[in-house]
Protein backbone atom coordinates (compact mmCIF):
# COMPACT_ATOMS: atom_id res chain seq x y z
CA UNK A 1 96.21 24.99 128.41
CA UNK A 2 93.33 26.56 130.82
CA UNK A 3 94.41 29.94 129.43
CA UNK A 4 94.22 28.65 125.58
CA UNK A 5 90.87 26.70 125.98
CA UNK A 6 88.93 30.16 127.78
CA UNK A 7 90.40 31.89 124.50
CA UNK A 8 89.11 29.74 121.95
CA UNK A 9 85.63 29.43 123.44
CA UNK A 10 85.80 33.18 123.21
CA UNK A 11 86.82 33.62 120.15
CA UNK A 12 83.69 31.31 119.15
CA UNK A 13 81.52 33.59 120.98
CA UNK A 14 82.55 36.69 119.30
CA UNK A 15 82.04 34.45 116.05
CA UNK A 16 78.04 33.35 116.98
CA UNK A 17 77.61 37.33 117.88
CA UNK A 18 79.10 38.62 114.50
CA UNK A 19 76.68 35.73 112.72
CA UNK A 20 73.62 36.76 114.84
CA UNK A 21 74.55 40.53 113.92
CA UNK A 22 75.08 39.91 110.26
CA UNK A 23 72.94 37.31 109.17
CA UNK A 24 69.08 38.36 107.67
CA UNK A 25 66.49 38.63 109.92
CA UNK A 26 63.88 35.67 109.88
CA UNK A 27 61.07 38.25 110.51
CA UNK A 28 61.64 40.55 107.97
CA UNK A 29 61.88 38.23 104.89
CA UNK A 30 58.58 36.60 106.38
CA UNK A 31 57.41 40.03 106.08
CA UNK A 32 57.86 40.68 102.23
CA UNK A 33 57.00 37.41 101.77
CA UNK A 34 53.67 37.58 103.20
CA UNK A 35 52.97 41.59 102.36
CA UNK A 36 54.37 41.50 99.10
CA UNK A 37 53.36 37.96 97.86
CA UNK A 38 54.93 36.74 94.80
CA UNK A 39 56.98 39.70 93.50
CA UNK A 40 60.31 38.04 95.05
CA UNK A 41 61.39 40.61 97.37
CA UNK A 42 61.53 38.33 99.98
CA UNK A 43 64.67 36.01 97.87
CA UNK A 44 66.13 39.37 96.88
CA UNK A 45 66.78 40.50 100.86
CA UNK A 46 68.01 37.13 101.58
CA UNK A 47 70.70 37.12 99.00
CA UNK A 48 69.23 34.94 95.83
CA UNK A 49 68.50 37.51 93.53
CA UNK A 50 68.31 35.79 90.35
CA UNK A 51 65.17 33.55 91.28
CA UNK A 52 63.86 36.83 93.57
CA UNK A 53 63.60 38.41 89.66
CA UNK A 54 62.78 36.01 87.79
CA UNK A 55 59.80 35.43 90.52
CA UNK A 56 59.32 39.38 89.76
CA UNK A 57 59.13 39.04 85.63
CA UNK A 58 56.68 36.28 86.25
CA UNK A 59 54.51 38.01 88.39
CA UNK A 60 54.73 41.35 86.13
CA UNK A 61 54.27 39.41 82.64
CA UNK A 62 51.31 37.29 84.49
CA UNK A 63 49.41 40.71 85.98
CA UNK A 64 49.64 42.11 82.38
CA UNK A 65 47.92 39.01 80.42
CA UNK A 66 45.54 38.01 83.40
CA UNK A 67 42.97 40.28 81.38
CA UNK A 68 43.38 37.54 78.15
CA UNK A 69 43.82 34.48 80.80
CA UNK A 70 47.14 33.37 80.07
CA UNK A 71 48.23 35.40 82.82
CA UNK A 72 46.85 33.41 85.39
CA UNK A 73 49.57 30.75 84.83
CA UNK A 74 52.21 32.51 85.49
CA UNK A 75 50.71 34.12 87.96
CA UNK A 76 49.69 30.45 89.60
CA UNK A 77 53.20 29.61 89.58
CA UNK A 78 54.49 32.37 91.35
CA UNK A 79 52.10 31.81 93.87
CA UNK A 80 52.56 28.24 94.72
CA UNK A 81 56.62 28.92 94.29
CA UNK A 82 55.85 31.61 97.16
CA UNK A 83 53.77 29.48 99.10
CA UNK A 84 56.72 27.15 99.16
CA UNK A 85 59.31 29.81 100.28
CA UNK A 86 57.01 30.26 103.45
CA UNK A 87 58.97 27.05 104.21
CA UNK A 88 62.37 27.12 102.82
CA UNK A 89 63.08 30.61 104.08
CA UNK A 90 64.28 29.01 107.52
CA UNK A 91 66.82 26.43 105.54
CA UNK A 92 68.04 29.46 103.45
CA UNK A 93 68.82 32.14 106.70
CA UNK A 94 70.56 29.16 108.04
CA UNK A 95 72.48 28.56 105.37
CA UNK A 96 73.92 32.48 104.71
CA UNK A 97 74.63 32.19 108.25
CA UNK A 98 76.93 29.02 107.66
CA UNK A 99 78.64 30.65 104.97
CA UNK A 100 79.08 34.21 107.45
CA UNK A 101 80.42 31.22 110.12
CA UNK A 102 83.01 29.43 108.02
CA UNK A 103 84.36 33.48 106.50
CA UNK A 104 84.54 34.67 109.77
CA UNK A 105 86.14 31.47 110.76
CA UNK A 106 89.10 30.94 108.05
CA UNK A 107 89.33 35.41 109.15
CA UNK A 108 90.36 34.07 112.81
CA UNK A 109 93.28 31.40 111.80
């Protein structure tokens, strides 16, 4: 009972480290989110890249009609949208690394 107990709490051990060592790193997409603002690099590394382009087409079609105005709403939504990601990206690393969790998990039985 001892024996089965001491291996189940390390097989959840090796489980966390495999998470820790596959999941995204928190830093990074901060990173190009901040340095890159707006061009959806940030979604793209973290696994969504559908919104990360569409973020992208938004920001390209709004830098090439800022010069007849239009562009700046486009361009307005983007930002705000990546203003907001400055807050989700927390929720979104934790959720890849509940999907890595339960994978690894259904793996080990």
């Amino acid at each position: 009972m001892e024996k089965a107990l001491a291996d189940t709490i390390q097989q959840q051990l090796l489980i966390e480290q495999r998470v820790a060592n596959e999941s995204k790193s928190q830093l990074v997409a901060y990173l190009l989110a901040i340095l890159l603002w707006g061009l959806g690099v940030h979604r793209m590394y973290l696994g969504r890249w559908a919104s990360g382009l569409i973020m992208l087409v938004l920001s390209g079609i709004g830098m090439l009609t800022a010069p007849i105005l239009i562009g700046w709403i486009p361009l307005a939504f983007v930002w705000v949208w990546a203003f907001i990601d400055l807050f989700l990206i927390p929720g979104m690393i934790r959720n890849d690394q509940a999907v890595i969790r339960q994978r690894l998990m259904a793996g080990h039985r």
